[in-house]
PDB file of N, CA and C in Angstrom:
ATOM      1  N   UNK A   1      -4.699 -14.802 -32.316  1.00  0.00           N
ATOM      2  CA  UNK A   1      -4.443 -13.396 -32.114  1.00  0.00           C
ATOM      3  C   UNK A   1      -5.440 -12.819 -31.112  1.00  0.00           C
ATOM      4  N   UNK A   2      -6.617 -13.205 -31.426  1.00  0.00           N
ATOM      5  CA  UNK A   2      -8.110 -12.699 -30.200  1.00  0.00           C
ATOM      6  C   UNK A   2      -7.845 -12.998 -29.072  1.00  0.00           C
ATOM      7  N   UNK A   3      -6.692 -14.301 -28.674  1.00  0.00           N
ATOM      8  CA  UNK A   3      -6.309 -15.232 -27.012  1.00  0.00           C
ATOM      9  C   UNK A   3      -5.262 -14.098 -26.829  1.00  0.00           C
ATOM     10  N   UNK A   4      -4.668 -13.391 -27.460  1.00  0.00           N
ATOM     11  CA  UNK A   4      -3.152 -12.698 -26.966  1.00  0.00           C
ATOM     12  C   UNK A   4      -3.717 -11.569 -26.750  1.00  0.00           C
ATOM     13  N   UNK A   5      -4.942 -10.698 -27.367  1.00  0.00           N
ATOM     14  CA  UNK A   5      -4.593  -9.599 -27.177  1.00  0.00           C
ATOM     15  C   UNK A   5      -6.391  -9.325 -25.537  1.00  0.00           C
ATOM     16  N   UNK A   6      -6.858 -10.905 -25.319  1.00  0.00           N
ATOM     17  CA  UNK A   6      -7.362 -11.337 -24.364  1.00  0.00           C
ATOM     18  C   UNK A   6      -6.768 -11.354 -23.347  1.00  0.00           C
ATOM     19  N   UNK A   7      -5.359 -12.074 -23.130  1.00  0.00           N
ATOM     20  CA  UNK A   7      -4.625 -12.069 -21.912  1.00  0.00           C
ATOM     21  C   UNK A   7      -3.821 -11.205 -21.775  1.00  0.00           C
ATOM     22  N   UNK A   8      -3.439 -10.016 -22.476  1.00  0.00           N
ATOM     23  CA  UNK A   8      -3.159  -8.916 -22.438  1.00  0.00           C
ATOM     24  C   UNK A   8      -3.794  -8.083 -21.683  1.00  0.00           C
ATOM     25  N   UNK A   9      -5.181  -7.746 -21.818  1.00  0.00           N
ATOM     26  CA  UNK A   9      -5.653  -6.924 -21.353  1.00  0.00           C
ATOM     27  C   UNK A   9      -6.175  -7.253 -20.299  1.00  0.00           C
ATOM     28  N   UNK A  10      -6.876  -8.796 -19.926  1.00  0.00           N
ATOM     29  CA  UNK A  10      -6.370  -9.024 -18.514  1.00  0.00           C
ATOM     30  C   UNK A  10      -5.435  -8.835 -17.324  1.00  0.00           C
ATOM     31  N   UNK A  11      -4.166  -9.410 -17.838  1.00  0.00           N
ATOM     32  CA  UNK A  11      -2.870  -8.906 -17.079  1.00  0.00           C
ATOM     33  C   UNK A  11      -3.279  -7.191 -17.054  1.00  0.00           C
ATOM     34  N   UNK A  12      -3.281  -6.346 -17.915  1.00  0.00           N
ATOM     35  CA  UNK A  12      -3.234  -5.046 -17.700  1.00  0.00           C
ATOM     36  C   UNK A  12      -4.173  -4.318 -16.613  1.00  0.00           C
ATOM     37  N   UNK A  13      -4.978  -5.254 -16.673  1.00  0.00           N
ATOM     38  CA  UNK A  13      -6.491  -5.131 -15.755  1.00  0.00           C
ATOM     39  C   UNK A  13      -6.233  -5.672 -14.351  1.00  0.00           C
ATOM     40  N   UNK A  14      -5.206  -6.377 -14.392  1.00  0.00           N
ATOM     41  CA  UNK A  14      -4.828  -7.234 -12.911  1.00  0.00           C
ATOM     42  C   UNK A  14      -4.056  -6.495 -12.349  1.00  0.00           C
ATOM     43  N   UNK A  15      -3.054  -5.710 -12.576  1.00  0.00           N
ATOM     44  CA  UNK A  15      -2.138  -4.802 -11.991  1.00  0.00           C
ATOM     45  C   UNK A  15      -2.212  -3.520 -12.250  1.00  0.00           C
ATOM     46  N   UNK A  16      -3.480  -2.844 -13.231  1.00  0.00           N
ATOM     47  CA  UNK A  16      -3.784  -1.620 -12.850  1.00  0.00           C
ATOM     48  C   UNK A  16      -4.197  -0.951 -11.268  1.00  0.00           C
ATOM     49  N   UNK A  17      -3.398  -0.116 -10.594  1.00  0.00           N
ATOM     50  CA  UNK A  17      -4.219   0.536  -9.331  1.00  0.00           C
ATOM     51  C   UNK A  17      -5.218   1.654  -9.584  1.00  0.00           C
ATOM     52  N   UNK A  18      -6.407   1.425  -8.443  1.00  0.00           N
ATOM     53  CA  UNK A  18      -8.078   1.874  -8.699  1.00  0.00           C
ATOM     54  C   UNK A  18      -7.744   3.370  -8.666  1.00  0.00           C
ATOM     55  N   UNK A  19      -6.548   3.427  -7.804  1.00  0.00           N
ATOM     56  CA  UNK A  19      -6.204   5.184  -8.026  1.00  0.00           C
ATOM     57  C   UNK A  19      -5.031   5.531  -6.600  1.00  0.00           C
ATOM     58  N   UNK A  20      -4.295   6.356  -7.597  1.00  0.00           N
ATOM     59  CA  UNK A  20      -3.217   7.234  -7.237  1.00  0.00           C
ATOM     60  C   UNK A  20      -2.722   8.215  -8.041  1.00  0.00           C
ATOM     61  N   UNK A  21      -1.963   8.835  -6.657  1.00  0.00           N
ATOM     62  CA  UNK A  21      -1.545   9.970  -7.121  1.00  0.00           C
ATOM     63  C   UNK A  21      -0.615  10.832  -6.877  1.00  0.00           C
ATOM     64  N   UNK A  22       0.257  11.296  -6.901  1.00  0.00           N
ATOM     65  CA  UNK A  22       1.510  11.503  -6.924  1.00  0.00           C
ATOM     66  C   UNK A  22       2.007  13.367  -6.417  1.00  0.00           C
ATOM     67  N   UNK A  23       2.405  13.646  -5.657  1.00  0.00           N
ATOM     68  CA  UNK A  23       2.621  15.321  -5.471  1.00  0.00           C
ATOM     69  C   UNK A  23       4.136  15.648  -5.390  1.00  0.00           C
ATOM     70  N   UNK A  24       4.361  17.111  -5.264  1.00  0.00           N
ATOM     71  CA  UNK A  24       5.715  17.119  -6.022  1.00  0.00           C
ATOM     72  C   UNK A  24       6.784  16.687  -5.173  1.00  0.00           C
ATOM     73  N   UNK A  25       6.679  16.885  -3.874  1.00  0.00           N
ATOM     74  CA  UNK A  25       7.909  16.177  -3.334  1.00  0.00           C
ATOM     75  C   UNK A  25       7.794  15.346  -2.222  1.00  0.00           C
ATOM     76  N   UNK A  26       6.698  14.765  -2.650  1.00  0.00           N
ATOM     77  CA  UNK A  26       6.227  13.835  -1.428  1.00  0.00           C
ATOM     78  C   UNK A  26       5.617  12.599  -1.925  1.00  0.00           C
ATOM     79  N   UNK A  27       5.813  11.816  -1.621  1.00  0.00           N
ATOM     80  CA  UNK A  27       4.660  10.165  -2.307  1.00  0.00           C
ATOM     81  C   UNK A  27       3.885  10.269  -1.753  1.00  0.00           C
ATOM     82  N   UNK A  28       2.367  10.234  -1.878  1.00  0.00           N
ATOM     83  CA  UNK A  28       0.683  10.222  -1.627  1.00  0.00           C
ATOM     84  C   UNK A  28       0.192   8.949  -2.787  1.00  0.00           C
ATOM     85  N   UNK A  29      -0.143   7.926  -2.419  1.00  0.00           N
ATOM     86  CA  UNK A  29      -0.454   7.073  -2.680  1.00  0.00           C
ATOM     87  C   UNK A  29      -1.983   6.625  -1.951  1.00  0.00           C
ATOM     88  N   UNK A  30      -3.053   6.638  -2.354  1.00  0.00           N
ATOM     89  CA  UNK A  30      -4.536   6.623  -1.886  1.00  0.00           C
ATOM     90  C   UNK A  30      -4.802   5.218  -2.920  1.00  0.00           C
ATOM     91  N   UNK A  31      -5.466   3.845  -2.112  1.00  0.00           N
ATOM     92  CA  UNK A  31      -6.157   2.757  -2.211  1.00  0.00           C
ATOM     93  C   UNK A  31      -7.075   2.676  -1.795  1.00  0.00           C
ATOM     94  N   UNK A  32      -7.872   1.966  -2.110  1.00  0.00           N
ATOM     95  CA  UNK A  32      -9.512   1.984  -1.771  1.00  0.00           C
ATOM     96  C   UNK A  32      -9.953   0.017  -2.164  1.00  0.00           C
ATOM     97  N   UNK A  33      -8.943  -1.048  -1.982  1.00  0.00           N
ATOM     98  CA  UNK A  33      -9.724  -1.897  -2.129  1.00  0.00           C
ATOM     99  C   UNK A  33     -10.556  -2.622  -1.071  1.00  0.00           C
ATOM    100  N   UNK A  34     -11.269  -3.209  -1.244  1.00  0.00           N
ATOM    101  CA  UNK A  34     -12.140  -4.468  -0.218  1.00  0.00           C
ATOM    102  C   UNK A  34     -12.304  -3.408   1.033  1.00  0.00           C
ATOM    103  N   UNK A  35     -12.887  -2.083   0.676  1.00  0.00           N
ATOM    104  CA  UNK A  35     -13.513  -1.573   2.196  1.00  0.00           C
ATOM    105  C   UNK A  35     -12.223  -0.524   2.770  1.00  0.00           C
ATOM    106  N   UNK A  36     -10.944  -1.210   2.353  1.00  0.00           N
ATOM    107  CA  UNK A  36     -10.339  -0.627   2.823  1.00  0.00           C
ATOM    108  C   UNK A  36      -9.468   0.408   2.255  1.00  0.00           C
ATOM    109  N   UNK A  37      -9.368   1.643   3.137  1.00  0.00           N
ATOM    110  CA  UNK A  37      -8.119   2.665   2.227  1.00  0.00           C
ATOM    111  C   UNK A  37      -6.959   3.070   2.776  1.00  0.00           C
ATOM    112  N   UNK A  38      -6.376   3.202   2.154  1.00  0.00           N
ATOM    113  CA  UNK A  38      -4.801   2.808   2.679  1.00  0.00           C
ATOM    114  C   UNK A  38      -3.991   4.243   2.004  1.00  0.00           C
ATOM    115  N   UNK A  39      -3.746   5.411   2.768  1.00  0.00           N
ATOM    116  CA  UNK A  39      -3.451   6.559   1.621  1.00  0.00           C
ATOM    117  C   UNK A  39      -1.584   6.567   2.429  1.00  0.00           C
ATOM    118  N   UNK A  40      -0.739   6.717   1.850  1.00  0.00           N
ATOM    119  CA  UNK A  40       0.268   6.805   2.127  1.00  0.00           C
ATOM    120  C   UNK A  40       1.097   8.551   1.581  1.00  0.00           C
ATOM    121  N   UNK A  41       1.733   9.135   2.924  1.00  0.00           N
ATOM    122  CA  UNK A  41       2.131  10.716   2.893  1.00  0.00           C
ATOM    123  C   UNK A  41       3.491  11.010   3.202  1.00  0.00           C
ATOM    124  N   UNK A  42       4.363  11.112   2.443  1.00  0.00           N
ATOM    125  CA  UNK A  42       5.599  10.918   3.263  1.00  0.00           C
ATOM    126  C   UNK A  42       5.849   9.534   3.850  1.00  0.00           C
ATOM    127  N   UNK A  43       6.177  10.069   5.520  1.00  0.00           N
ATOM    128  CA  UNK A  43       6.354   8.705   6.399  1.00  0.00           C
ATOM    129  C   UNK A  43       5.348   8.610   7.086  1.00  0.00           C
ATOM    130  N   UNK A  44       4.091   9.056   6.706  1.00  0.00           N
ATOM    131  CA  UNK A  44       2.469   8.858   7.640  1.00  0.00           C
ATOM    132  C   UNK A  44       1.672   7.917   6.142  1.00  0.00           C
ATOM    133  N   UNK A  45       1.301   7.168   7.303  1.00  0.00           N
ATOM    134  CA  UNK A  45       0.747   6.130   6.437  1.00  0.00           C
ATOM    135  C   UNK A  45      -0.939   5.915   7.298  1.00  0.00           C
ATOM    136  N   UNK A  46      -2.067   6.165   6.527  1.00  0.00           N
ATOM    137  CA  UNK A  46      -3.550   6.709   7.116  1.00  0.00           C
ATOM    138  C   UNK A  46      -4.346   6.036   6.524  1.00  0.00           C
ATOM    139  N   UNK A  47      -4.941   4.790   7.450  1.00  0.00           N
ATOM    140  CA  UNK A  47      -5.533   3.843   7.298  1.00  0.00           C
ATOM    141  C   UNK A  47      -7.246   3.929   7.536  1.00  0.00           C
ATOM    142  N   UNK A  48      -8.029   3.277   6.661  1.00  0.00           N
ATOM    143  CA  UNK A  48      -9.370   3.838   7.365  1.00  0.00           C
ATOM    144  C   UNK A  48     -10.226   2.568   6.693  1.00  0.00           C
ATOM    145  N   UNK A  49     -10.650   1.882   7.981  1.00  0.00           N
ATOM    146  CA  UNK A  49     -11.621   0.167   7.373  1.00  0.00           C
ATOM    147  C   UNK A  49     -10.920  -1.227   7.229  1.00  0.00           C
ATOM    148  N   UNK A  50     -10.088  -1.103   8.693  1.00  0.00           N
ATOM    149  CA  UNK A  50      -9.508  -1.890   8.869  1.00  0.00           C
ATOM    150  C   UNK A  50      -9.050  -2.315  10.178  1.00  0.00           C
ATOM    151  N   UNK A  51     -10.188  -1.871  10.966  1.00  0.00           N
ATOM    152  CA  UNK A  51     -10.298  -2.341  12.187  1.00  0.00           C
ATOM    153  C   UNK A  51     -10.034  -3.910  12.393  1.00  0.00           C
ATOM    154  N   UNK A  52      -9.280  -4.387  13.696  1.00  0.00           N
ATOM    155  CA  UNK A  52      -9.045  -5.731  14.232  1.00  0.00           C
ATOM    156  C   UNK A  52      -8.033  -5.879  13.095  1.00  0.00           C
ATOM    157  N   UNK A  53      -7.632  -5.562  11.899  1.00  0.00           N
ATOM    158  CA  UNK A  53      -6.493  -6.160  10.691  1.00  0.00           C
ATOM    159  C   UNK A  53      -4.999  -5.714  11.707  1.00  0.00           C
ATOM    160  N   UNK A  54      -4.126  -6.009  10.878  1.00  0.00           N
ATOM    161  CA  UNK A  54      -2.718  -6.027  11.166  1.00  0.00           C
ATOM    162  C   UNK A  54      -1.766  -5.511  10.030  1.00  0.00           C
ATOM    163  N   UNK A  55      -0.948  -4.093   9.938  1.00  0.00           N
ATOM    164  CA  UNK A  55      -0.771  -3.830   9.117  1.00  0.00           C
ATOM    165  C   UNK A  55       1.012  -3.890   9.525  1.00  0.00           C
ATOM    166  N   UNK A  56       1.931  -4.738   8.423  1.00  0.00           N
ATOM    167  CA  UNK A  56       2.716  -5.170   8.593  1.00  0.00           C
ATOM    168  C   UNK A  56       3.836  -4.704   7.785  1.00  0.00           C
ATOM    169  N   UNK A  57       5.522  -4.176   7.798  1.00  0.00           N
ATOM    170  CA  UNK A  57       6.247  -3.488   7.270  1.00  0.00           C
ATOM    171  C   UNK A  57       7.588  -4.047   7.223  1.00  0.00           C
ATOM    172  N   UNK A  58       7.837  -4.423   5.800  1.00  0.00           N
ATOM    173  CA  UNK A  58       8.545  -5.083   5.116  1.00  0.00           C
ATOM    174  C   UNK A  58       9.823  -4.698   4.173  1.00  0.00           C
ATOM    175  N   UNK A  59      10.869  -5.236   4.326  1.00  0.00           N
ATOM    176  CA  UNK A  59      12.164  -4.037   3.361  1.00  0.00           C
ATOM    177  C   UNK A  59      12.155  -5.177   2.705  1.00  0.00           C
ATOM    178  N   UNK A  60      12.723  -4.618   1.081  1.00  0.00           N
ATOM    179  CA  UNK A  60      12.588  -5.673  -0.320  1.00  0.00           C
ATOM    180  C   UNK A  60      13.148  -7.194   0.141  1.00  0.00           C
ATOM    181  N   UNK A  61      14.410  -7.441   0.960  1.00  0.00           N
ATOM    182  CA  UNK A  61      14.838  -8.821   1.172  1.00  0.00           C
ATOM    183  C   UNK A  61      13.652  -9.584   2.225  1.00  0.00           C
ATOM    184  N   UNK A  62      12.336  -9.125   2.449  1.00  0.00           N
ATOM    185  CA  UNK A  62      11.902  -9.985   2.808  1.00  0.00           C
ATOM    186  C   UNK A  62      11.802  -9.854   4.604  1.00  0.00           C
ATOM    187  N   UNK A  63      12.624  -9.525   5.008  1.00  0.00           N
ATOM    188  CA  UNK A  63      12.419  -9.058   6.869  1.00  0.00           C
ATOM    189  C   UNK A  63      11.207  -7.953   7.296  1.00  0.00           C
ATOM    190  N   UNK A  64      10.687  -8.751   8.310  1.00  0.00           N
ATOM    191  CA  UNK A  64       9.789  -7.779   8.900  1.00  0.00           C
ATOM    192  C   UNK A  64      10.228  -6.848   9.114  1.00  0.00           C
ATOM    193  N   UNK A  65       9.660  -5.271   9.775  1.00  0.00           N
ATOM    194  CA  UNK A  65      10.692  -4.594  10.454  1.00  0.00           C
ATOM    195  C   UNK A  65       9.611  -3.921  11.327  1.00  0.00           C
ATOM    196  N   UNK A  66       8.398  -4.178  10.862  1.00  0.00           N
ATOM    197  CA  UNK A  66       7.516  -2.905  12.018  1.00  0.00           C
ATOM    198  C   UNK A  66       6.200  -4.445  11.662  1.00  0.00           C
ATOM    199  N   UNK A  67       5.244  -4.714  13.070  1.00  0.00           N
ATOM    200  CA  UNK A  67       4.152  -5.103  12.885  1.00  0.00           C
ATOM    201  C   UNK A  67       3.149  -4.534  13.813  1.00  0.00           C
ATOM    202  N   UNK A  68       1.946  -3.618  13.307  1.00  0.00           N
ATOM    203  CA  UNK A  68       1.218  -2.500  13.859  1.00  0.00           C
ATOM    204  C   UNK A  68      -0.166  -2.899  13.951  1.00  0.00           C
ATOM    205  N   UNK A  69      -0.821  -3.242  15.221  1.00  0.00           N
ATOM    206  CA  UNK A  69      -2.289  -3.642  15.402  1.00  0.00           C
ATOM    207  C   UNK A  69      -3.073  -2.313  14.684  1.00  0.00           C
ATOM    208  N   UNK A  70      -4.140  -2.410  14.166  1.00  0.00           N
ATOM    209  CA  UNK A  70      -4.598  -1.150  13.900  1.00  0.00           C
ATOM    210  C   UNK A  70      -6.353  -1.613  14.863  1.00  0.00           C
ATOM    211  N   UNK A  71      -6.432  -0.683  15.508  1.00  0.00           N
ATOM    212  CA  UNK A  71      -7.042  -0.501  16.486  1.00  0.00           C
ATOM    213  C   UNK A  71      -8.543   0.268  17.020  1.00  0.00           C
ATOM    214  N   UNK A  72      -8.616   0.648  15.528  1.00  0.00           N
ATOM    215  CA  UNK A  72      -9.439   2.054  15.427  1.00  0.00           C
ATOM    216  C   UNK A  72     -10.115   2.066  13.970  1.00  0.00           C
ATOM    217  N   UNK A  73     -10.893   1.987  13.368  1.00  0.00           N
ATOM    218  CA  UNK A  73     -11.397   2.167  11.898  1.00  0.00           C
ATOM    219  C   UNK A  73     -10.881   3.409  11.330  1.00  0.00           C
ATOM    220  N   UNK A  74     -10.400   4.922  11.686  1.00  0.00           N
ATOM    221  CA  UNK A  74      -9.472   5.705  11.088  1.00  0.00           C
ATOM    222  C   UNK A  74      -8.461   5.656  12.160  1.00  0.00           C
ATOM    223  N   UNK A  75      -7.357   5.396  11.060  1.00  0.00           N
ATOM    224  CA  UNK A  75      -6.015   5.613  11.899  1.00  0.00           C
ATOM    225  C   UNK A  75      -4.800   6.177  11.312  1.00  0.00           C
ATOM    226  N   UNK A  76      -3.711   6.764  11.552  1.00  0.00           N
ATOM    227  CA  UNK A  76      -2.788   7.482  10.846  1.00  0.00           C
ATOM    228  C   UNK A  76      -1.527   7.312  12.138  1.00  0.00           C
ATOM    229  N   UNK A  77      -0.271   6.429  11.305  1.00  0.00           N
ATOM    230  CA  UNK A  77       0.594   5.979  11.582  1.00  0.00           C
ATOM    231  C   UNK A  77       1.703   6.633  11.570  1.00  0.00           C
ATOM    232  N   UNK A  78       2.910   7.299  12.059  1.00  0.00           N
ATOM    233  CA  UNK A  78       4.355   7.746  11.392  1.00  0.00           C
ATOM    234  C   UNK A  78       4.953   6.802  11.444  1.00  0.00           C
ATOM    235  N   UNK A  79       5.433   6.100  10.240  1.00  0.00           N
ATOM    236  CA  UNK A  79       6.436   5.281  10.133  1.00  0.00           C
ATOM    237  C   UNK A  79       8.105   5.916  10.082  1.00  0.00           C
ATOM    238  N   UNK A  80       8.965   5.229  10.990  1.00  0.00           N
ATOM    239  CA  UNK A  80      10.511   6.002  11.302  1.00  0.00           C
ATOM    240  C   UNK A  80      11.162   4.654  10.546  1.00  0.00           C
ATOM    241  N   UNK A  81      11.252   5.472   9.188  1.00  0.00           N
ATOM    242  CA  UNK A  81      11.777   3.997   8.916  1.00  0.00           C
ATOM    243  C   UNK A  81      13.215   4.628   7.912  1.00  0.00           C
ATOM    244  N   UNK A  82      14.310   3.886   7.635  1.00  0.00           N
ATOM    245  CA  UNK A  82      15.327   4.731   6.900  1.00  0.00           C
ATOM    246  C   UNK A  82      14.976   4.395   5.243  1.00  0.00           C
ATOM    247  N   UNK A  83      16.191   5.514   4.743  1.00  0.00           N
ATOM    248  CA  UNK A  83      16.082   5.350   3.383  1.00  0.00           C
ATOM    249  C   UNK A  83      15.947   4.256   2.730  1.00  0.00           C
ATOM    250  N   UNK A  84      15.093   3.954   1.225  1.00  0.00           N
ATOM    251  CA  UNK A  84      14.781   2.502   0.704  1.00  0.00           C
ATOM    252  C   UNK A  84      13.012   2.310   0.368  1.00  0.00           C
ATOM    253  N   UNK A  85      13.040   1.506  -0.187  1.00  0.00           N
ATOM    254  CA  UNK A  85      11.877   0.652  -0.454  1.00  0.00           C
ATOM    255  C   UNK A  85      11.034  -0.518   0.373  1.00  0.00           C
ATOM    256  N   UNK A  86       9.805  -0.430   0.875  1.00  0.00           N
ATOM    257  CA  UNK A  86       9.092  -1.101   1.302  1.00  0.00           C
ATOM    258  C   UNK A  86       8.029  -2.006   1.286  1.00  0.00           C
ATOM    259  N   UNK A  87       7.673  -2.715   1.934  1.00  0.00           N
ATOM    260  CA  UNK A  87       6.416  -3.236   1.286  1.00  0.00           C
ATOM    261  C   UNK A  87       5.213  -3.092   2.525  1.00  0.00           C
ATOM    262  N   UNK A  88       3.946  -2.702   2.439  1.00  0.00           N
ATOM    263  CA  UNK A  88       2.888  -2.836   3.855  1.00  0.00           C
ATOM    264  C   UNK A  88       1.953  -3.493   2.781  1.00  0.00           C
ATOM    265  N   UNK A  89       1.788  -4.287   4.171  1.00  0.00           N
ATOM    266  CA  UNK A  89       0.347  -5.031   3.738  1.00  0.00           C
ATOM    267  C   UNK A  89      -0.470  -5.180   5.286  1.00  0.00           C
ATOM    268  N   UNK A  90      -1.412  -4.603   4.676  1.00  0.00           N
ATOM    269  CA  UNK A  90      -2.834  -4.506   5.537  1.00  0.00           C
ATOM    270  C   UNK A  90      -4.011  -5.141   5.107  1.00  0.00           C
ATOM    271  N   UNK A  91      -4.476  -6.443   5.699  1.00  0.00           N
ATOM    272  CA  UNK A  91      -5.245  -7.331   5.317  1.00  0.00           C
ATOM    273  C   UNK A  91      -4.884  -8.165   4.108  1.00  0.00           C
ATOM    274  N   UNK A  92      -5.597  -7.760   2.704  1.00  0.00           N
ATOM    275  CA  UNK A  92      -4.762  -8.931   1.625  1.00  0.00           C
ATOM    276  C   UNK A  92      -4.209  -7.447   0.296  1.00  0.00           C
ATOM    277  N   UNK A  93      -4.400  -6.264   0.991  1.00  0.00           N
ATOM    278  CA  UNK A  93      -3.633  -5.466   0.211  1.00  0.00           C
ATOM    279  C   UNK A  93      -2.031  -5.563   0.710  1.00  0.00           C
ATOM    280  N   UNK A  94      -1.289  -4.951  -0.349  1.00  0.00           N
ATOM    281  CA  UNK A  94       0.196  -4.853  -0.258  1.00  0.00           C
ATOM    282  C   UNK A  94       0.173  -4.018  -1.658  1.00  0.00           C
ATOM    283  N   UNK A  95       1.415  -3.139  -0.342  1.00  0.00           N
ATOM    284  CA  UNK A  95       1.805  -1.709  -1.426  1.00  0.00           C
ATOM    285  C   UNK A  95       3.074  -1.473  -1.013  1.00  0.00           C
ATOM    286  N   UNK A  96       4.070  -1.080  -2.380  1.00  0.00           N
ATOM    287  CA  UNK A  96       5.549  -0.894  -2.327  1.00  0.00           C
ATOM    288  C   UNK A  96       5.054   0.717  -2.510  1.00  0.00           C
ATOM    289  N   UNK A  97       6.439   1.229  -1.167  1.00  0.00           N
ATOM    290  CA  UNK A  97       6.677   2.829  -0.709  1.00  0.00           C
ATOM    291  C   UNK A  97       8.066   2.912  -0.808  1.00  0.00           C
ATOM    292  N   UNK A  98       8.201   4.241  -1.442  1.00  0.00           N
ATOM    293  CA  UNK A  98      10.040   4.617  -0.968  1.00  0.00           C
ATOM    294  C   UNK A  98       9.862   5.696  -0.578  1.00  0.00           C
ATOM    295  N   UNK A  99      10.640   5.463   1.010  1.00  0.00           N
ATOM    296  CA  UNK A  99      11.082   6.290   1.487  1.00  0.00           C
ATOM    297  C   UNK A  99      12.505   6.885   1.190  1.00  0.00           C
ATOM    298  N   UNK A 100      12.185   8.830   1.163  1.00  0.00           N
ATOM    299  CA  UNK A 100      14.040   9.264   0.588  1.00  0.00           C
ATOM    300  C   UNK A 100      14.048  10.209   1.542  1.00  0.00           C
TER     301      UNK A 100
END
């Protein structure tokens, strides 16, 4: 019973995010791992500590659709992307966005 309610709270600990947050008609999503923060606004996506990385944009089946040098240690992106779900990953983060 002590091993189950051990790997429980691991797993819970593995896929908790360090912080977000949510506003009323817009997705704002703010990350902060390994240096880097990754706050997502709408379709502006505002990157900061991730100079020389490559931040890359993904629809659920798996196709690229946008790949963006980031160039600058603060940077702030408009993504034109259509309705649906996404995935970006910038360095070894990755974060699912829907855009409506």
């Amino acid at each position: 019973m002590k091993k189950f309610f051990i790997i429980v709270l691991t797993l819970a600990m593995a896929f908790a995010p360090l912080s977000m947050y949510a506003e009323n008609d817009r997705e704002s999503i703010e990350m902060n791992v390994s240096g880097i923060q990754l706050s997502i606004n709408g379709g502006n996506v505002h990157i900061v500590g991730a100079n020389g990385e490559v931040m890359e944009v993904f629809n659920l089946t798996g196709a690229k659709v946008a790949t963006i040098r980031i160039d600058a240690n603060d940077k702030t992106f408009a993504l034109n992307l259509t309705k649906g779900c996404y995935l970006i990953k910038v360095g070894k983060i990755v974060r699912k966005i829907s855009v409506q």
